[in-house]
PDB file of N, CA and C in Angstrom:
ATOM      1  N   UNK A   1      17.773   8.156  -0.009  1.00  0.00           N
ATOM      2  CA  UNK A   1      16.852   7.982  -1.097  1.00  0.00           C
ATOM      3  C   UNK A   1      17.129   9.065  -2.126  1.00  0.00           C
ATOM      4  N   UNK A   2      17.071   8.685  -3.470  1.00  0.00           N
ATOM      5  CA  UNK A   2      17.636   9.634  -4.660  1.00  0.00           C
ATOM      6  C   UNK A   2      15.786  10.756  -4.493  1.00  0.00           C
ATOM      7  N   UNK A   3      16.304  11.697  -4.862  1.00  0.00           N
ATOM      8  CA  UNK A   3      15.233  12.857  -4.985  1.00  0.00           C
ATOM      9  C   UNK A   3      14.654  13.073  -6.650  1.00  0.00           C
ATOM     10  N   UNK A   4      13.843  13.089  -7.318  1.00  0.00           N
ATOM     11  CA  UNK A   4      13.753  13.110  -8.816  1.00  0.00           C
ATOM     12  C   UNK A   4      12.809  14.680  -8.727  1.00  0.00           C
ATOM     13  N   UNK A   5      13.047  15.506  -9.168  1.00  0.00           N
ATOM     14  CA  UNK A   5      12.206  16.551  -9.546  1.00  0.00           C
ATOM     15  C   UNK A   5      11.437  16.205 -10.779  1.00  0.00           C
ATOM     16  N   UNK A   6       9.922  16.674 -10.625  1.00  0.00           N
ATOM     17  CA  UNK A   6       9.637  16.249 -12.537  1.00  0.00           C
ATOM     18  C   UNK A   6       9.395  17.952 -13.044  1.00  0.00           C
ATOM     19  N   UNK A   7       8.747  17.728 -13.750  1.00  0.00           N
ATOM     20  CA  UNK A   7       8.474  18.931 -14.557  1.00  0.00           C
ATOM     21  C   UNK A   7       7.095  19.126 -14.843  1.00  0.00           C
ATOM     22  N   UNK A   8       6.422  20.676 -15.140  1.00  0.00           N
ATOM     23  CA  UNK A   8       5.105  20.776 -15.198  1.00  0.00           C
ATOM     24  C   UNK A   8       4.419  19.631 -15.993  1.00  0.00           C
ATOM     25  N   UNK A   9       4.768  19.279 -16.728  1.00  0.00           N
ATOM     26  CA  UNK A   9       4.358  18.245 -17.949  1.00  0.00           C
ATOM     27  C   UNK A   9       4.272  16.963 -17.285  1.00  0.00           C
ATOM     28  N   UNK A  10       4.900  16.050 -16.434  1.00  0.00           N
ATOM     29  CA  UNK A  10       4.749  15.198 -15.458  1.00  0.00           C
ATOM     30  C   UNK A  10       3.988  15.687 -14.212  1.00  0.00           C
ATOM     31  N   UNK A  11       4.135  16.676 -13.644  1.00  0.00           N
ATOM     32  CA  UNK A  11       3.485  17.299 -12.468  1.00  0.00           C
ATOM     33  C   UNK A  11       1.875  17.331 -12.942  1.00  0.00           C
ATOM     34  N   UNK A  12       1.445  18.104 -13.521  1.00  0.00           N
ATOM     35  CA  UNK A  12      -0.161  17.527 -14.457  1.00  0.00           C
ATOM     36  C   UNK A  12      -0.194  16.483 -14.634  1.00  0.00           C
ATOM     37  N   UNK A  13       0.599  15.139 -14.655  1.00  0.00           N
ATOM     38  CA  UNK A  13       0.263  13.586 -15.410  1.00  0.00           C
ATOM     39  C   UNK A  13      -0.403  13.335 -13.616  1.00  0.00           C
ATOM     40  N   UNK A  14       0.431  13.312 -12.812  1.00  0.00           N
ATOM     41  CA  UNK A  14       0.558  12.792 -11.480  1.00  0.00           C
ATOM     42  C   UNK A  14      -0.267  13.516 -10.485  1.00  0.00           C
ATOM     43  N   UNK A  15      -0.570  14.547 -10.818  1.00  0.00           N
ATOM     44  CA  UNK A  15      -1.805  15.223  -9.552  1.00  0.00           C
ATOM     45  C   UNK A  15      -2.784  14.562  -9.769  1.00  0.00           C
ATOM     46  N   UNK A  16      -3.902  14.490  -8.736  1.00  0.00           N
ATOM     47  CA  UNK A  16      -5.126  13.994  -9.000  1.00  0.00           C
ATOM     48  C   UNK A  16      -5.266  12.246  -8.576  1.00  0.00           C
ATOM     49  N   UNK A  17      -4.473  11.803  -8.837  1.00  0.00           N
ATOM     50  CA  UNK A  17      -3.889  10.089  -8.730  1.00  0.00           C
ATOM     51  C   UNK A  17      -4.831  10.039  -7.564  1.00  0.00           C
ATOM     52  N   UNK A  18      -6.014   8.984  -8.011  1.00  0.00           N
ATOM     53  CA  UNK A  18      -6.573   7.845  -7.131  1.00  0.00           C
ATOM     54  C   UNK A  18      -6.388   7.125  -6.571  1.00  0.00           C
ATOM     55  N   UNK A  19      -5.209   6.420  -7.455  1.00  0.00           N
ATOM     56  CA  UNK A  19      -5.093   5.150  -7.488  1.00  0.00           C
ATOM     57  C   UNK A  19      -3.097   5.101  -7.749  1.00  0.00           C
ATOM     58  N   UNK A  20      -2.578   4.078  -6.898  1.00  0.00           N
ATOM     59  CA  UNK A  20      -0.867   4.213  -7.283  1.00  0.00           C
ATOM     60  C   UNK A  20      -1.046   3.723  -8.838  1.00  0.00           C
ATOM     61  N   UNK A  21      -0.227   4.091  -9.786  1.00  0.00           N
ATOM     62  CA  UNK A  21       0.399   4.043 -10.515  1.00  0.00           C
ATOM     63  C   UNK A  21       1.792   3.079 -11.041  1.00  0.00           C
ATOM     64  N   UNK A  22       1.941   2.348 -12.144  1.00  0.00           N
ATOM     65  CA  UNK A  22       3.512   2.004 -12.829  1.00  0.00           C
ATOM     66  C   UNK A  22       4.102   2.799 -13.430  1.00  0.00           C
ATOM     67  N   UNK A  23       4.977   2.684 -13.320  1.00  0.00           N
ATOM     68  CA  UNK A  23       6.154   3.736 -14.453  1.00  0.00           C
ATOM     69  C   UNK A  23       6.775   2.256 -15.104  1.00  0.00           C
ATOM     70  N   UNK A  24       6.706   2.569 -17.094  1.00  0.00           N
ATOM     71  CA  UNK A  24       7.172   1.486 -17.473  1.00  0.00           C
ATOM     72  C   UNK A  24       8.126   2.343 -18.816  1.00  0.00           C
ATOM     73  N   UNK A  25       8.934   1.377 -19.551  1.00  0.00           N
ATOM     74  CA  UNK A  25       9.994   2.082 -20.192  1.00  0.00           C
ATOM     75  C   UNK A  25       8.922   2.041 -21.266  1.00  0.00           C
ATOM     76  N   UNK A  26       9.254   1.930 -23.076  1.00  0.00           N
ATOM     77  CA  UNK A  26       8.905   2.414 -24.113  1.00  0.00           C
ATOM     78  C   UNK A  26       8.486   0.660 -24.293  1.00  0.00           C
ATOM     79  N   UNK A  27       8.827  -0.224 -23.903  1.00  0.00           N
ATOM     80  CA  UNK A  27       8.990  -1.861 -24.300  1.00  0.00           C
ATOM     81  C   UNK A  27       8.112  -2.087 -23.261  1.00  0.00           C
ATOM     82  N   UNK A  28       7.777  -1.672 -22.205  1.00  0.00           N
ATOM     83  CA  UNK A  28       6.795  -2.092 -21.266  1.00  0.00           C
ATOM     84  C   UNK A  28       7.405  -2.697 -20.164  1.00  0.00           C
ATOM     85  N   UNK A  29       8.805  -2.407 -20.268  1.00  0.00           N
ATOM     86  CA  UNK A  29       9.459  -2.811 -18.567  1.00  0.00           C
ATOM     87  C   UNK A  29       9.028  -2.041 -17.603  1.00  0.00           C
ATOM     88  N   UNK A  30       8.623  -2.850 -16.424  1.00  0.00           N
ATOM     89  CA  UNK A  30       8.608  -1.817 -15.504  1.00  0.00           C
ATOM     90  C   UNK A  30       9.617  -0.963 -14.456  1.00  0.00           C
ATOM     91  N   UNK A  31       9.603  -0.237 -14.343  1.00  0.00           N
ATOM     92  CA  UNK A  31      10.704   0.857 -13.754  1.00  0.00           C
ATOM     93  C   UNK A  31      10.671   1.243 -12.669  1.00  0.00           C
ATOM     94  N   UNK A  32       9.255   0.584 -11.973  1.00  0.00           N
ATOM     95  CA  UNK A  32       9.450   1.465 -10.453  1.00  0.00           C
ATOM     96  C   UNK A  32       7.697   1.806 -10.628  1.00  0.00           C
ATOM     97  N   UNK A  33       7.218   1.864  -9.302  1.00  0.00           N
ATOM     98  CA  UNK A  33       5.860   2.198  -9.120  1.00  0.00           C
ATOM     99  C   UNK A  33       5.560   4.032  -7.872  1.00  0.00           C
ATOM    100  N   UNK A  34       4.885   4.062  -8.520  1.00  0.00           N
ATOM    101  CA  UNK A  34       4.541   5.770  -7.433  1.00  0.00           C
ATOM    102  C   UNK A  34       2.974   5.676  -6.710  1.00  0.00           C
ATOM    103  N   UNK A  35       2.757   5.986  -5.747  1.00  0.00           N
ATOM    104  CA  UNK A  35       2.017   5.941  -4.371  1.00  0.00           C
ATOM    105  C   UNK A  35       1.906   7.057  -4.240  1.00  0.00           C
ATOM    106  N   UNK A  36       0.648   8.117  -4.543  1.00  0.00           N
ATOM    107  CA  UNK A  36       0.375   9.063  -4.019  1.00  0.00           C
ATOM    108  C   UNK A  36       0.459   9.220  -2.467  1.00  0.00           C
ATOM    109  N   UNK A  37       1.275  11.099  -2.240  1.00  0.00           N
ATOM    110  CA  UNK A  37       1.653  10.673  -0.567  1.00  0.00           C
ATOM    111  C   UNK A  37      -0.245  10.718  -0.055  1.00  0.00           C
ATOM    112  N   UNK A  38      -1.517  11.145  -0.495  1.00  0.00           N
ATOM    113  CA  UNK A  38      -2.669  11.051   0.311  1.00  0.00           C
ATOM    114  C   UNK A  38      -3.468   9.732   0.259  1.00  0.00           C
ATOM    115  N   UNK A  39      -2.662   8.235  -0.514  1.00  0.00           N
ATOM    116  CA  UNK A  39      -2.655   7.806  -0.385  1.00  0.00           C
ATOM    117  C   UNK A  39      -2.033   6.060   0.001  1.00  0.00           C
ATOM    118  N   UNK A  40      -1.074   7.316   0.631  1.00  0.00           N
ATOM    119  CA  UNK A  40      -0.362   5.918   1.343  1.00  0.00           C
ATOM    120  C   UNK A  40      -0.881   6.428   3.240  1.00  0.00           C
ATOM    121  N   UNK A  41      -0.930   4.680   3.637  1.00  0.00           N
ATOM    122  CA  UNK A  41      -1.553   4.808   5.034  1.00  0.00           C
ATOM    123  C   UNK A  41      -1.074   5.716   6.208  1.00  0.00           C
ATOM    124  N   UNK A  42      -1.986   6.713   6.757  1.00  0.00           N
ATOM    125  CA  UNK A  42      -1.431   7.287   7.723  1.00  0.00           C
ATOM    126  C   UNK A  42      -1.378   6.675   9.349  1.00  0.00           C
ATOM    127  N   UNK A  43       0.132   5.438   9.158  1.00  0.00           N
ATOM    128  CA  UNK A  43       0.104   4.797  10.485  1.00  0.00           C
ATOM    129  C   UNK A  43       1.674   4.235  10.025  1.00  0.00           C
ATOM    130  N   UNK A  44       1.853   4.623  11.195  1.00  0.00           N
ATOM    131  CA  UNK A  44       3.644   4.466  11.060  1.00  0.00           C
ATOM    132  C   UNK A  44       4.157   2.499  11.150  1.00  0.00           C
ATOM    133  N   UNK A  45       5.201   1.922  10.845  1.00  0.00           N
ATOM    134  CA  UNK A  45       5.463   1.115  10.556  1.00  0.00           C
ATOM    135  C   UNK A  45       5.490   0.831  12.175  1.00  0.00           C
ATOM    136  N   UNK A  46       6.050   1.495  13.598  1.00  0.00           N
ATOM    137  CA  UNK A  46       6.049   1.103  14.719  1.00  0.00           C
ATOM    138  C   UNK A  46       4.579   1.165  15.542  1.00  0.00           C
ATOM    139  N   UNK A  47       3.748   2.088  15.196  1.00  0.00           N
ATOM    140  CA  UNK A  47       2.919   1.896  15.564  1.00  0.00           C
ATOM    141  C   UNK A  47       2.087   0.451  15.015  1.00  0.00           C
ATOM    142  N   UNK A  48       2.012  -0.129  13.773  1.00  0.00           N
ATOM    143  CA  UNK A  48       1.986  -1.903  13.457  1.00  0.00           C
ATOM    144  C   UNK A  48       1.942  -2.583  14.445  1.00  0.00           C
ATOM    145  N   UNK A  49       3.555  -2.196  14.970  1.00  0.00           N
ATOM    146  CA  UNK A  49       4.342  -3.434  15.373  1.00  0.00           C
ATOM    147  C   UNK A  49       3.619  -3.295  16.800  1.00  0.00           C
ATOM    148  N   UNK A  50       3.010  -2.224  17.571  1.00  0.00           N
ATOM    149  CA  UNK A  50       2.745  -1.903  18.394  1.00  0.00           C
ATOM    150  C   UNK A  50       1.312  -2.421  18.687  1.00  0.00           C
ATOM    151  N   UNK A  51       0.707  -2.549  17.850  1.00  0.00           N
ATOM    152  CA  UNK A  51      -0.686  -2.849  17.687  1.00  0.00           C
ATOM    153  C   UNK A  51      -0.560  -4.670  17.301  1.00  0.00           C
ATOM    154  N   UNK A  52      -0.062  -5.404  16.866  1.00  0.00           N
ATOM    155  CA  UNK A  52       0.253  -6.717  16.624  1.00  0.00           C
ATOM    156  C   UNK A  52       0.823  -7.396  17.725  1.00  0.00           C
ATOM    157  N   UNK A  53       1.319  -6.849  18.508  1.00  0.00           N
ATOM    158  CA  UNK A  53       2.121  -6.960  19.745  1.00  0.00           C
ATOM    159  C   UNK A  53       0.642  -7.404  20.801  1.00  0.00           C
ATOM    160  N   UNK A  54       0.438  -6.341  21.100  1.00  0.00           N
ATOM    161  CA  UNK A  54      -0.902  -6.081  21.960  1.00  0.00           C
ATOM    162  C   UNK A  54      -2.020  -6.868  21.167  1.00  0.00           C
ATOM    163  N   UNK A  55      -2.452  -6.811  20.017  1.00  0.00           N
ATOM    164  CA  UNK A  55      -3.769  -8.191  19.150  1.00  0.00           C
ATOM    165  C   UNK A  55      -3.968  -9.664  20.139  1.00  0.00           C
ATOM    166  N   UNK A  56      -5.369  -9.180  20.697  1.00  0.00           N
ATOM    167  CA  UNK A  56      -5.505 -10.290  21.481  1.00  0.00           C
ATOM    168  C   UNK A  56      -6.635 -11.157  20.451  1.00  0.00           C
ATOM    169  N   UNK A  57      -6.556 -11.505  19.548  1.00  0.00           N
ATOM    170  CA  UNK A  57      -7.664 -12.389  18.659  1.00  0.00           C
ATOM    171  C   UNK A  57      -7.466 -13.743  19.034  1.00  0.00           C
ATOM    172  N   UNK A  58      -8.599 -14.314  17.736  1.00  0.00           N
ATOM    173  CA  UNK A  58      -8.734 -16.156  18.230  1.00  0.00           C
ATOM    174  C   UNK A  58      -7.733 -16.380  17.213  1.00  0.00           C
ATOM    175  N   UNK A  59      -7.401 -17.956  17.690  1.00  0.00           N
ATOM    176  CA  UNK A  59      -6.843 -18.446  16.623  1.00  0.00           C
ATOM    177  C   UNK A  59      -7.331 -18.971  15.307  1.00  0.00           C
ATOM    178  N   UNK A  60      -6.902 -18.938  14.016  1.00  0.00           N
ATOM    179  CA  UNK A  60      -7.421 -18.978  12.593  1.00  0.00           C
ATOM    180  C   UNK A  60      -8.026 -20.568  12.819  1.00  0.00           C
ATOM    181  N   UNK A  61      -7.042 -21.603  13.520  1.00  0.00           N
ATOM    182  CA  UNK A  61      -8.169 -22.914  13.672  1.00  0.00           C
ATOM    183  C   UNK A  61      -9.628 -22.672  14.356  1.00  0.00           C
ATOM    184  N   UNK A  62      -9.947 -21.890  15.531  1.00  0.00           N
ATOM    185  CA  UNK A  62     -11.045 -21.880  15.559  1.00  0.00           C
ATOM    186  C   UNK A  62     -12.031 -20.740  14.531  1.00  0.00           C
ATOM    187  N   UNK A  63     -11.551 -19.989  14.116  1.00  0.00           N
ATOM    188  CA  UNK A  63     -12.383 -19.514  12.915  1.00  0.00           C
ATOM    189  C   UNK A  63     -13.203 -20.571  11.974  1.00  0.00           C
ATOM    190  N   UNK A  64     -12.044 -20.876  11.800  1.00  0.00           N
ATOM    191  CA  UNK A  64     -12.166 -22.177  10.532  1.00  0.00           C
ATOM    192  C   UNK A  64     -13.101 -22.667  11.021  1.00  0.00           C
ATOM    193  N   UNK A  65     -12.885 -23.426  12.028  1.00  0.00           N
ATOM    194  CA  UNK A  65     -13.932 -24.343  12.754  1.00  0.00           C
ATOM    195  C   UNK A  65     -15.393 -23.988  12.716  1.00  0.00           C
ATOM    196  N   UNK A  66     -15.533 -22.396  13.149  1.00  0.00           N
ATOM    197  CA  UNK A  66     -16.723 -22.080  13.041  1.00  0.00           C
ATOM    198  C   UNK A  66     -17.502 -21.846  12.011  1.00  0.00           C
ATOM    199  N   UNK A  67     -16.395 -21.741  11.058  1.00  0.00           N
ATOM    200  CA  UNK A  67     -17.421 -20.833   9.389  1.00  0.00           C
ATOM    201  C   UNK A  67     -17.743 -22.469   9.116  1.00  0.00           C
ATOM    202  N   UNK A  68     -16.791 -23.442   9.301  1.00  0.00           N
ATOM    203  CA  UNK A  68     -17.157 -25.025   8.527  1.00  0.00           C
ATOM    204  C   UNK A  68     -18.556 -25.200   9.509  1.00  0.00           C
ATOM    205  N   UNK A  69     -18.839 -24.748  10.850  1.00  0.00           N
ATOM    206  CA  UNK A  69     -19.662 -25.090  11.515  1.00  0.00           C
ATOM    207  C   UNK A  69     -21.013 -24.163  10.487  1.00  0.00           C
ATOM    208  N   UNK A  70     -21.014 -23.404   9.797  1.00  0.00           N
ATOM    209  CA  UNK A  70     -22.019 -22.348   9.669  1.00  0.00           C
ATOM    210  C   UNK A  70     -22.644 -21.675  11.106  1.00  0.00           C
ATOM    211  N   UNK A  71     -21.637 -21.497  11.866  1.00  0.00           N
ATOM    212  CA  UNK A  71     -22.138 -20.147  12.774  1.00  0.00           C
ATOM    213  C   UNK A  71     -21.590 -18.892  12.346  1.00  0.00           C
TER     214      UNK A  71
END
């Protein structure tokens, strides 16, 4: 992965971030999006797979079934 250093002048734009962000050129292309690291999820991509694996739920037909039932 390429490394980008910014500069105080970007470093003040980007602290604080609520919310991810676009980066777009002067025309409004977009260039790439940024994800604050305190908010991206703290749960690893194997632990997912680990947890989806093991998901013992119902199936979405009987959901269905029930909300059309109003229970």
């Amino acid at each position: 992965m390429t490394q980008v250093i910014v500069d105080a002048e970007m470093l003040s734009k980007l602290s604080g971030l609520a919310e991810p962000l676009v980066f777009c050129d002067q025309q409004g292309r977009v260039l790439g999006h940024f994800v604050p690291d305190d908010l991206k999820p703290g749960i690893s991509m194997e632990e997912l797979r680990q947890r989806s694996a093991t998901f013992q739920g119902k199936p979405l037909s009987d959901l269905l079934s029930k909300w059309e039932k109003g229970a």
